[in-house]
Protein backbone atom coordinates (compact mmCIF):
# COMPACT_ATOMS: atom_id res chain seq x y z
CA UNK A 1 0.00 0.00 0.00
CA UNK A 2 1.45 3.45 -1.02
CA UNK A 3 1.30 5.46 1.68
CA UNK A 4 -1.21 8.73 1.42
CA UNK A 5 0.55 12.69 0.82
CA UNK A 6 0.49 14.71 4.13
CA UNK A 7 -2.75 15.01 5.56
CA UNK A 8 -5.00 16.93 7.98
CA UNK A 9 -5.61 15.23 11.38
CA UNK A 10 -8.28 17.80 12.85
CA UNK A 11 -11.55 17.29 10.89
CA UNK A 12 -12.06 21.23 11.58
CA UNK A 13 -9.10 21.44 9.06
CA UNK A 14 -10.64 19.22 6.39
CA UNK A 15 -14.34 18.11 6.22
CA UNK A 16 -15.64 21.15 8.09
CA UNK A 17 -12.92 24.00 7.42
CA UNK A 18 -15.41 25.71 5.30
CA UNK A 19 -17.64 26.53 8.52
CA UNK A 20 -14.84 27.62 10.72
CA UNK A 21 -12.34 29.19 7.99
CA UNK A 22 -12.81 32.98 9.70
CA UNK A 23 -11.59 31.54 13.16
CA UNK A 24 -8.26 30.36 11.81
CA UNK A 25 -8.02 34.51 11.00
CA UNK A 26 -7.44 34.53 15.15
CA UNK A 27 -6.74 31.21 16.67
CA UNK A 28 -4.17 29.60 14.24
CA UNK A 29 -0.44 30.00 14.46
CA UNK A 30 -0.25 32.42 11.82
CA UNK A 31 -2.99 34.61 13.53
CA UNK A 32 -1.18 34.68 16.83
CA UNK A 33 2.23 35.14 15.24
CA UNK A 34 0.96 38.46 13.29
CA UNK A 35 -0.68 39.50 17.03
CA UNK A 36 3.11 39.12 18.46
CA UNK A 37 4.19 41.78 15.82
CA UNK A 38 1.61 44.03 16.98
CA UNK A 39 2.43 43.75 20.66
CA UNK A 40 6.34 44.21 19.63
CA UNK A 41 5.26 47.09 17.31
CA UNK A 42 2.90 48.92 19.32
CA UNK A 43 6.12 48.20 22.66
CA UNK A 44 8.68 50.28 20.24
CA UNK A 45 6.38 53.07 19.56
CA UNK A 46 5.10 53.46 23.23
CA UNK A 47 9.08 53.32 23.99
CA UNK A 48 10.23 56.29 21.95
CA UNK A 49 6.41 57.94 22.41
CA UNK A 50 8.28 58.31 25.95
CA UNK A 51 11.75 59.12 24.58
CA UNK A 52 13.47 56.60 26.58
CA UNK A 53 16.79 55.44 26.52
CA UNK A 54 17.76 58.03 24.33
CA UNK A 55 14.91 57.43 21.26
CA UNK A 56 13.11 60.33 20.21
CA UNK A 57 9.13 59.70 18.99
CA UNK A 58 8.84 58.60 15.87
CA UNK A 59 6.49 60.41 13.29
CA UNK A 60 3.54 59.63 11.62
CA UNK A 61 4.78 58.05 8.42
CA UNK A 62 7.51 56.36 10.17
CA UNK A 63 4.57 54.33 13.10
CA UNK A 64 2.67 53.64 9.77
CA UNK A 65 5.17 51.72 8.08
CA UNK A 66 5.26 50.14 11.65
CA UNK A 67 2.07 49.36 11.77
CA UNK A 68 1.86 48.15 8.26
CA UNK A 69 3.91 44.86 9.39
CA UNK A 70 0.75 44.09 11.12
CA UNK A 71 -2.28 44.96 8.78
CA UNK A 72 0.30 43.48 5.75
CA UNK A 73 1.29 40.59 7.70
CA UNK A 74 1.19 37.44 5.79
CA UNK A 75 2.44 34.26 3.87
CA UNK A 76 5.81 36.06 3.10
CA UNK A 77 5.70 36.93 6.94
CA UNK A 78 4.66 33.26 7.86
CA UNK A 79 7.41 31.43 6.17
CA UNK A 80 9.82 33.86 6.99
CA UNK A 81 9.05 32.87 10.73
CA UNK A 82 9.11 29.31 9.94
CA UNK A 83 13.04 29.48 8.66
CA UNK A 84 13.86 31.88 12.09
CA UNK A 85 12.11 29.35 14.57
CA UNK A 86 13.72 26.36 12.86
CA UNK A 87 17.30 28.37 14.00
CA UNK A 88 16.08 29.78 17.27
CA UNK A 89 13.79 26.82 18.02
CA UNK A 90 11.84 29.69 20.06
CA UNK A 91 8.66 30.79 18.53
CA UNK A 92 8.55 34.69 19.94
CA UNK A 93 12.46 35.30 19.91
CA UNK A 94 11.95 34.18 15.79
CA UNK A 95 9.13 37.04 16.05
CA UNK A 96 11.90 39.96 17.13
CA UNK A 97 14.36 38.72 14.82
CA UNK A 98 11.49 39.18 12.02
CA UNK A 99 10.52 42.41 13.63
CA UNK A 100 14.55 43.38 13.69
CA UNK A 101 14.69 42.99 10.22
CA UNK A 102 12.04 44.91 9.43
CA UNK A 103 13.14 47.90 11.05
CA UNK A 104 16.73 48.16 8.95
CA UNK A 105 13.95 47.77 5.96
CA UNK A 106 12.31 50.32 7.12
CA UNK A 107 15.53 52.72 8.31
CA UNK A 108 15.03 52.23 11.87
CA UNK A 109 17.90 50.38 12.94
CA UNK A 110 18.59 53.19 15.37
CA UNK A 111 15.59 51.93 17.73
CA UNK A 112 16.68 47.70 17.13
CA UNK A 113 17.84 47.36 20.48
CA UNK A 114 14.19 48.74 21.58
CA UNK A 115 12.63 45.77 19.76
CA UNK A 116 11.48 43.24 22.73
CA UNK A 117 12.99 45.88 25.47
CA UNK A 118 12.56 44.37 29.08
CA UNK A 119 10.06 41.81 27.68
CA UNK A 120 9.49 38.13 28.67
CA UNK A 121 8.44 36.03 26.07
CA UNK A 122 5.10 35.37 28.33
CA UNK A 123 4.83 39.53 27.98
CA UNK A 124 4.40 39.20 24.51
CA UNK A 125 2.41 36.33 24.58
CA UNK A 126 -0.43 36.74 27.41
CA UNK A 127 -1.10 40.62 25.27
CA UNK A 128 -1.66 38.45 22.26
CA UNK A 129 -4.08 35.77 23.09
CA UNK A 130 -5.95 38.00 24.74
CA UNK A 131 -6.11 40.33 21.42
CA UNK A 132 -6.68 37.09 19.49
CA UNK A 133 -9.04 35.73 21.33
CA UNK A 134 -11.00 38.60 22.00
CA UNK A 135 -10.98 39.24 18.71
CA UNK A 136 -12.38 36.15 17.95
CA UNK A 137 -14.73 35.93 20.21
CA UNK A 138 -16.14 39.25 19.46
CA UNK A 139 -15.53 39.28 15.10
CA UNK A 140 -16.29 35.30 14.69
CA UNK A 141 -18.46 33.47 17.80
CA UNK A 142 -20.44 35.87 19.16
CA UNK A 143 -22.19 37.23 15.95
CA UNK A 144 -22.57 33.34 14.70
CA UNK A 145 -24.33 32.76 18.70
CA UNK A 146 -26.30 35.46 18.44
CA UNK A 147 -27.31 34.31 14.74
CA UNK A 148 -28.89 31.38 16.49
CA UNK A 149 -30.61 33.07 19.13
CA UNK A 150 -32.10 35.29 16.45
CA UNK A 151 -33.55 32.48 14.40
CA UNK A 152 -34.97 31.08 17.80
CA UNK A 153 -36.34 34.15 18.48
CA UNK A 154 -38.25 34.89 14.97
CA UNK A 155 -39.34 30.83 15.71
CA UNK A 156 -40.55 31.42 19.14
CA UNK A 157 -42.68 34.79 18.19
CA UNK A 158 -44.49 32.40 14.86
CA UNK A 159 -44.80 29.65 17.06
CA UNK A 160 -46.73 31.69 20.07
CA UNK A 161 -49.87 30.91 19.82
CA UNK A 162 -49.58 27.12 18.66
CA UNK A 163 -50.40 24.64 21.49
CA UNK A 164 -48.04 21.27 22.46
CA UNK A 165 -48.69 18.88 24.74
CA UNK A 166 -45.65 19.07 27.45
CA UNK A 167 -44.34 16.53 28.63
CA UNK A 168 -42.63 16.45 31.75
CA UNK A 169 -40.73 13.12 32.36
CA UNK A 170 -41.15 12.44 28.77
CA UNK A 171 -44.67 11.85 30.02
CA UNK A 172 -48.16 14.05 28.84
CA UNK A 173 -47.84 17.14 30.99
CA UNK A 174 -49.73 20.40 31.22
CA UNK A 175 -49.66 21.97 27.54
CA UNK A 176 -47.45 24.80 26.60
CA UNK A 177 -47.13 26.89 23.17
CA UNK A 178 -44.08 25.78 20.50
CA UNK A 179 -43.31 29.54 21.16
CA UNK A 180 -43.28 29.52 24.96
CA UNK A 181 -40.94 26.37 24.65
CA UNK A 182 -38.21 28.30 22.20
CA UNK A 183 -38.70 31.38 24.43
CA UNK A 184 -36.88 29.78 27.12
CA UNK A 185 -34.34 29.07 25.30
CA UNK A 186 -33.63 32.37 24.05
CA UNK A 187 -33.89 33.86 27.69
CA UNK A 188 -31.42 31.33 28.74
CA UNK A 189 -29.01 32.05 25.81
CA UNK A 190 -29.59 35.80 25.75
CA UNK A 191 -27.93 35.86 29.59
CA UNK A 192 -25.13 33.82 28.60
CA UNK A 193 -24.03 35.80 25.19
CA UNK A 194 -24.53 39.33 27.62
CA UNK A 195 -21.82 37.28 30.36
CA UNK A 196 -19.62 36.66 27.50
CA UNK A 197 -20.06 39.84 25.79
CA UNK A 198 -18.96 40.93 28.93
CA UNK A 199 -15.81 39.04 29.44
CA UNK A 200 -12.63 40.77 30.64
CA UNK A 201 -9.29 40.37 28.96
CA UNK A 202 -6.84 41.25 30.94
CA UNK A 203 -2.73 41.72 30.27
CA UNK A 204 0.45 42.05 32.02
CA UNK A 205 3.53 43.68 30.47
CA UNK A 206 6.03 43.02 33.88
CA UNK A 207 9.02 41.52 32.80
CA UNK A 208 10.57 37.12 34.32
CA UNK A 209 8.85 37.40 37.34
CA UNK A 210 6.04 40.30 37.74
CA UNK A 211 8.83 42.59 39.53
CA UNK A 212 9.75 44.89 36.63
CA UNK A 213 12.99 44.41 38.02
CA UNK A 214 15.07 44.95 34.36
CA UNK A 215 12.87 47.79 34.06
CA UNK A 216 14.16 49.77 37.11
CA UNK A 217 17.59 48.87 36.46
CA UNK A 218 17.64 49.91 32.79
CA UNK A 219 15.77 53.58 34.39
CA UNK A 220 14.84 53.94 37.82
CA UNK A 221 12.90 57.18 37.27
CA UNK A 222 10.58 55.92 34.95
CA UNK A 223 6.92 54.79 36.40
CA UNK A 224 7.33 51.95 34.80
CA UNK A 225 3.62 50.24 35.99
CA UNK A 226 2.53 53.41 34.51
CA UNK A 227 3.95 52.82 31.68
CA UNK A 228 3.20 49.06 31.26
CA UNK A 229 -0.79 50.23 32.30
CA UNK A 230 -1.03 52.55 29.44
CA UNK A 231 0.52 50.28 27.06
CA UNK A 232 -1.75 47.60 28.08
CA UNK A 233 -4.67 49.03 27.93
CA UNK A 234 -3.75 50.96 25.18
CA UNK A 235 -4.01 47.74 23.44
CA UNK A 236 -8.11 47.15 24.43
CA UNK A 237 -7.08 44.72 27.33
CA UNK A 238 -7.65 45.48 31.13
CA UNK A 239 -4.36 45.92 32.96
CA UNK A 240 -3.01 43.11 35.68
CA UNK A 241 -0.69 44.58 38.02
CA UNK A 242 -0.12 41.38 39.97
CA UNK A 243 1.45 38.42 38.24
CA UNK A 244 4.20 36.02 37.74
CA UNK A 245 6.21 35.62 34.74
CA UNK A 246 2.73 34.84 33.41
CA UNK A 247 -0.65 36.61 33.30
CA UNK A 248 -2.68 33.70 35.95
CA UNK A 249 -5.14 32.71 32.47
CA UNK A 250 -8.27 33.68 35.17
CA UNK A 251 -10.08 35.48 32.76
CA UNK A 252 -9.45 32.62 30.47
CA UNK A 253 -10.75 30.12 32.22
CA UNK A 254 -13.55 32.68 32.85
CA UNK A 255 -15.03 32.70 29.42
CA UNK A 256 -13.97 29.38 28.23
CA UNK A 257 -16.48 28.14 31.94
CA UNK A 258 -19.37 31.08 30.35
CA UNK A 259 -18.87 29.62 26.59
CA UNK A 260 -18.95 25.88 27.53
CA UNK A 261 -21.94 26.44 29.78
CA UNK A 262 -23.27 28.21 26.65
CA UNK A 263 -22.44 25.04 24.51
CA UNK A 264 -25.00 22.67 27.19
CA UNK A 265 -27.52 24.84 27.02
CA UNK A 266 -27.21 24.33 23.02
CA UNK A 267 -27.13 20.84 23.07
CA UNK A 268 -30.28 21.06 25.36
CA UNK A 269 -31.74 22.85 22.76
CA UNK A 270 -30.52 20.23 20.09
CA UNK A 271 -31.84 17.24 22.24
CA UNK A 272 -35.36 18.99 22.68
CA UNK A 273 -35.61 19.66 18.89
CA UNK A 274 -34.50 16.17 17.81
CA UNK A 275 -36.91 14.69 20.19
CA UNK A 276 -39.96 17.05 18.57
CA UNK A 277 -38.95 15.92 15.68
CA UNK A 278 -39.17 12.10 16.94
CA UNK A 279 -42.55 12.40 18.40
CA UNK A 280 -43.64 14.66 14.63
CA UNK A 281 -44.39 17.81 16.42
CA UNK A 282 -41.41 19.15 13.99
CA UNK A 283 -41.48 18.37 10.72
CA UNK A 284 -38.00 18.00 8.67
CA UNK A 285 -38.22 20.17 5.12
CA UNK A 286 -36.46 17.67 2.41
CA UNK A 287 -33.10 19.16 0.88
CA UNK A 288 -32.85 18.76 -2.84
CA UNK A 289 -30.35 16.25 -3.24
CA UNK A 290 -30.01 14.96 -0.21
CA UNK A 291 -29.98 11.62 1.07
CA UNK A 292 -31.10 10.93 4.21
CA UNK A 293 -30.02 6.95 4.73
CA UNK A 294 -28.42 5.01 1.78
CA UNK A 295 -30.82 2.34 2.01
CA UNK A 296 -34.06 3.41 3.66
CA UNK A 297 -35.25 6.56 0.65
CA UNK A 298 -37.68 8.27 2.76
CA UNK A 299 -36.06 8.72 5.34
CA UNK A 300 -35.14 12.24 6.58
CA UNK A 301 -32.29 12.76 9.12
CA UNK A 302 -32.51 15.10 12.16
CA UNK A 303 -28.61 15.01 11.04
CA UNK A 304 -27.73 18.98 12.32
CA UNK A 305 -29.14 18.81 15.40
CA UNK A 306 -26.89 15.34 16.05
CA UNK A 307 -23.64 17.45 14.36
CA UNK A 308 -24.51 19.74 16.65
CA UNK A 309 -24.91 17.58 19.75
CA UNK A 310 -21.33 15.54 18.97
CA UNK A 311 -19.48 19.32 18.00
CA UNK A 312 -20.91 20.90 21.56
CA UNK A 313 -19.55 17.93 23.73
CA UNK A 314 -16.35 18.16 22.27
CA UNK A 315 -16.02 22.17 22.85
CA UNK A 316 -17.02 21.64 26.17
CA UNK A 317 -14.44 19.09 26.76
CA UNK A 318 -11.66 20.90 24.91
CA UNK A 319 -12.95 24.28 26.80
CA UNK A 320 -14.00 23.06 30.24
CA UNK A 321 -9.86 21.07 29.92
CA UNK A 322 -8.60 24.89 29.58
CA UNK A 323 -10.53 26.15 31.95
CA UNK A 324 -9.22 23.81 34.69
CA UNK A 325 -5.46 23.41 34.05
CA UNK A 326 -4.66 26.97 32.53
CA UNK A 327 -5.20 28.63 36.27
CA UNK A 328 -2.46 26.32 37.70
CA UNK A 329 1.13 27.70 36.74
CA UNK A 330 3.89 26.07 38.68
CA UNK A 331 5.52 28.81 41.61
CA UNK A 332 6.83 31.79 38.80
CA UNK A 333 6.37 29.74 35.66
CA UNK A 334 6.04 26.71 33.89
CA UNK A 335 5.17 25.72 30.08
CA UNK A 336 1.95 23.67 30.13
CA UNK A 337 -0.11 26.48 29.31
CA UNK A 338 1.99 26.75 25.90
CA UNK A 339 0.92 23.35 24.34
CA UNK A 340 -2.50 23.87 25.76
CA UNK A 341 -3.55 27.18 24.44
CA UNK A 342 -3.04 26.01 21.15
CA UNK A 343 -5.77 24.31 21.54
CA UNK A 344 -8.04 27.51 21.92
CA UNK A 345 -8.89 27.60 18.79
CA UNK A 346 -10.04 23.78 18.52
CA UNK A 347 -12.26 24.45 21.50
CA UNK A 348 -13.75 26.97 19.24
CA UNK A 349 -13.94 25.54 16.45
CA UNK A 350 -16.16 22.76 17.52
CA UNK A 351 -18.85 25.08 19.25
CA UNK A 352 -18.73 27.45 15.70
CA UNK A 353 -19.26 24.24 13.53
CA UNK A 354 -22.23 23.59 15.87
CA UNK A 355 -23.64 26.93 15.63
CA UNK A 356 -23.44 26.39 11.96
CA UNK A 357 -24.99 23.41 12.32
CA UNK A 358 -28.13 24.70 14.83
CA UNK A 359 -29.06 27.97 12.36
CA UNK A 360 -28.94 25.57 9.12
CA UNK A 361 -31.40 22.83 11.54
CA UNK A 362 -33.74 25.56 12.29
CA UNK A 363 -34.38 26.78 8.83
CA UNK A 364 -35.33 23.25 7.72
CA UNK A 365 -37.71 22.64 9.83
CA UNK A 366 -41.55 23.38 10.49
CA UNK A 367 -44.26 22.66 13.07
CA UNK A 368 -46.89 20.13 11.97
CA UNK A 369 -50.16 21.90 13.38
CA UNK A 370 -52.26 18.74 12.74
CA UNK A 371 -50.38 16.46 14.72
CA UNK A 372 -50.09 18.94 17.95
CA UNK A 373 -53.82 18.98 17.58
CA UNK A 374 -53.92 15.17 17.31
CA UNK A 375 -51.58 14.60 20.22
CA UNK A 376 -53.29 17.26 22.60
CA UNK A 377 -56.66 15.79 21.87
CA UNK A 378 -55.85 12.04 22.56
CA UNK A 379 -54.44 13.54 26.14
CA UNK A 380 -57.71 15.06 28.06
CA UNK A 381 -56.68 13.65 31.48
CA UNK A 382 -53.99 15.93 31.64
CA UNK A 383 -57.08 18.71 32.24
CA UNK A 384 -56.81 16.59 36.01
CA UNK A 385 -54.76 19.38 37.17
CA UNK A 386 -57.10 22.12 36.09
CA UNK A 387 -60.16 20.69 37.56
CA UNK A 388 -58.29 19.48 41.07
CA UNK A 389 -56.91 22.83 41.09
CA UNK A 390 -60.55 24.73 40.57
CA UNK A 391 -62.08 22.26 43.06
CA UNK A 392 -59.93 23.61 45.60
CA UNK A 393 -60.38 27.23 44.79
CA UNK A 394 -64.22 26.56 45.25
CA UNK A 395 -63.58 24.78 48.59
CA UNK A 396 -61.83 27.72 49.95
CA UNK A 397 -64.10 30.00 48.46
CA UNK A 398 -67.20 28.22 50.40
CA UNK A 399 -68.90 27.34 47.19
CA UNK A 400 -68.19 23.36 47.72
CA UNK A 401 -67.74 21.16 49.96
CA UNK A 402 -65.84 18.13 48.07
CA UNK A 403 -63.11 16.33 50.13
CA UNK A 404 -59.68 15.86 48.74
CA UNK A 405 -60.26 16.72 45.26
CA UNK A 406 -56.56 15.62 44.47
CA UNK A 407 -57.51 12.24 45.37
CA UNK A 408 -60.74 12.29 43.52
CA UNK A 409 -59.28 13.36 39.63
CA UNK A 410 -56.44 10.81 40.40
CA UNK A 411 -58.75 8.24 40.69
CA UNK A 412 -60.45 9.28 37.48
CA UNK A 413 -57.17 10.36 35.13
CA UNK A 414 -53.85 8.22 37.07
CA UNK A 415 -52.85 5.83 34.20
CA UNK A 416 -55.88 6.27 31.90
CA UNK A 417 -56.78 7.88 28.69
CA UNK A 418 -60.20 9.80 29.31
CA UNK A 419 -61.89 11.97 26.21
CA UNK A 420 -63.71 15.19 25.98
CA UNK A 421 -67.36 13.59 26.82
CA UNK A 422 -65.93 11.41 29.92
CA UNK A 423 -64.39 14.94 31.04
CA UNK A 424 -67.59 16.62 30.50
CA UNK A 425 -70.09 14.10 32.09
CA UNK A 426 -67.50 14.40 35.33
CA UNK A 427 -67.37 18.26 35.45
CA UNK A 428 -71.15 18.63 34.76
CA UNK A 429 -71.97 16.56 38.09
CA UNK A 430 -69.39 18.32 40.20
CA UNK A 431 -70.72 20.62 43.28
CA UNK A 432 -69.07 23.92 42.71
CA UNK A 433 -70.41 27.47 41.32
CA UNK A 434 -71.61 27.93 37.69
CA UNK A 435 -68.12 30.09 36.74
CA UNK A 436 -66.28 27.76 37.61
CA UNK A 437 -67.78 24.90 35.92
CA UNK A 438 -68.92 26.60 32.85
CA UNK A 439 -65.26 27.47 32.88
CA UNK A 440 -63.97 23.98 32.96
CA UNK A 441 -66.58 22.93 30.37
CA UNK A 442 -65.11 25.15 27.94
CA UNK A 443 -61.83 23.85 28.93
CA UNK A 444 -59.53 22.00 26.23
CA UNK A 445 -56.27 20.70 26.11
CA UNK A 446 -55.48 22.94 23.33
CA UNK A 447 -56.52 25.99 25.39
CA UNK A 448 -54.74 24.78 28.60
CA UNK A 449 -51.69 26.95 28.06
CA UNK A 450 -52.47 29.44 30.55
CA UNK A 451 -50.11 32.84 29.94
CA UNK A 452 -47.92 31.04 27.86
CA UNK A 453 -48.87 33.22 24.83
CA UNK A 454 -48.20 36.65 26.95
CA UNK A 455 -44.80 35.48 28.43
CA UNK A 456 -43.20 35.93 24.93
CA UNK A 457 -43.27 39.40 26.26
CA UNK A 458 -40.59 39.07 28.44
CA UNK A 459 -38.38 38.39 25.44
CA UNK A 460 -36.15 41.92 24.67
């Protein structure tokens, strides 16, 4: 057997890169690579901004064609790296050699020895998966999440009115509305994309050990917190003024907990919606072309909402895995957080490919009207609870006199199917006032919903 050309282990790089292509923009190599640039770039200008050491601010033209290395960064860039790490087998001390080089291009060899000035590698580092990440986050995941919650949302509002038989213990329950159902999901998704929304991302710029201790030595009449604050923040990050060698990953694990919790409340959503479609209360729209099993023709495949499912389990994995090692850092510094961050992206990439997944599910499917009608109508017991629940009121109220009503719609509904005219011929005999039981007598499963209609208000 010949053996096969290089090929892609990660799925996310092959079968499914199309539907996670704009993340690798962020949380690839290259991505994080051209964010190091920017962190050494934006360090050299906020050096000679200062004048320090002897620099004097550069001008405008001179800061663009700084700049430029990071909006032009690319494959040139990217293989030029390659070559410098295969020397320095060091990935950021490859990215200020590239960034050295590009100064004498430019004519700034005078500021070279500014490049990486008083910088750890984990300085340079921490600032850029934050910017990457955020960036990510905000460009890539959060407008694809909140593409989902929009399509649930236009669902839940067409679906208000429509009647379904709950079912509680997978068993029939007091009805609810198709809409009312959806709703909840969209309250419960809403909260979580406003958390992650509002997710800090915090930096450090401190030098080996958090002490700014080559800092002071190089000038001890600079404020150099000051200094690292600005630059930080300058950046879009939040400023930590108390680390190690490396920023502690909190916020990290922070939004990678608010994202995988995010990712179960999706796969609830999944589960629900491939069950509805089980029991026919969702109806799957064909595809042209598609094939739903290659031996059974008609059938249709609840196949996104199982992607889905399988892609969320593995983001929460990958995510909730981050989460729990990256706030552990051996005393001042150790390197497990390297290999494992590159895994950010991954983590990712599975919850985008199920997002993907969700808002293509939704738009091909449909409610069947006629069989929520048909299921609600072969279920009048479940109006027990109603007519228990009246009984009492009219016991209270001094308008009857019937013991333990509870006991007395168990005996008629517990493990039996009843229909509209046993329901009737019960509630007509029953001693309590005419509202009431004209009330119940107009009573149907179908209209059993209560305020489920109204609570659809409550979505913003």
């Amino acid at each position: 057997m010949s053996p096969l050309p290089p090929q892609v282990l990660s799925p996310l790089d092959g079968r499914y890169r199309a539907a996670v292509t704009e993340l690798g923009e962020y949380l690839s190599e290259a991505g994080l690579n051209r964010a190091r640039v920017q962190v050494e770039v934006e360090w050299l200008i906020t050096l000679t901004d200062r004048s320090l050491f002897g620099s004097v601010p550069l001008n405008a033209e001179q800061k663009l064609g700084l700049r430029a290395l990071v909006t032009d960064f690319g494959q040139t860039e990217i293989d030029e790296l390659a070559v410098l790490e295969a020397t320095t087998r060091h990935d950021v001390k490859a990215v200020e050699y590239l960034v050295r080089r590009r100064l004498s291009t430019l004519g700034l060899d005078h500021i070279s020895e500014l490049t990486h000035f008083a910088a750890t590698s984990e300085d340079i580092n921490n600032l850029s998966y934050a910017l990457t990440v955020s960036d990510a986050v905000r460009e890539v995941w959060l407008p694809k999440f909140r593409a989902v919650i929009g399509a649930l949302r236009l669902r839940a509002l067409e679906y208000r009115a429509d009647s379904m038989l709950a079912r509680t213990h997978g068993q029939p329950a007091t009805p609810t509305t198709v809409g009312k159902e959806l709703a909840v999901f969209v309250y419960r998704l809403e909260r979580l994309a406003q958390q992650v929304e509002d997710s800090e991302y915090l930096g450090k710029f401190s030098g080996a050990t958090g002490t700014f201790a080559a800092h002071v030595t190089a000038d001890p009449a600079v404020d150099w917190p000051a200094v690292s604050r600005g630059f930080v923040e300058g950046l879009g990050l939040t400023w930590n003024p108390l680390t190690t060698q490396i920023e502690p990953h909190d916020w990290q694990a922070e939004l990678y907990s608010r994202v995988s919790h995010a990712n179960r409340v999706l796969h609830n959503l999944a589960t629900d919606v491939w069950t509805y479609i089980s029991l026919g209360y969702f109806r799957q729209i064909p595809q042209v072309g598609a094939t739903g099993s290659s031996t059974m023709p008609h059938k249709i495949n609840p196949i996104r909402f199982e992607n889905a499912e399988a892609n969320l389990e593995l983001s929460s994995a990958i995510l909730d895995s981050l989460a729990a090692t990256l706030v552990t850092s051996r005393l001042q510094r150790d390197l497990t957080d390297s290999t494992t961050q590159r895994n950010i992206g991954v983590g990712f990439g599975h919850s985008l490919l199920a997002l993907d997944n969700i808002l293509r599910g939704l738009g091909e499917i449909d409610i069947d009207r006629a069989m929520l009608a048909r299921d609600l109508d072969a279920n009048w017991e479940i109006l027990g609870e109603a007519i228990q629940t009246v009984i009492r009121a009219e016991v209270s109220a001094g308008r009857s006199t019937i013991e333990d009503p509870y006991a007395l719609l168990k005996e008629l509904t517990r493990g039996k199917r009843i229909n509209r005219h046993d329901l009737v011929a019960f509630v007509t005999e029953l001693e309590i006032g005419d509202a009431a039981k004209a009330r119940l007598l107009d009573l149907t499963p179908g209209s059993y919903v209560g305020l489920a209609d109204p609570l659809l208000d409550y979505l913003t």
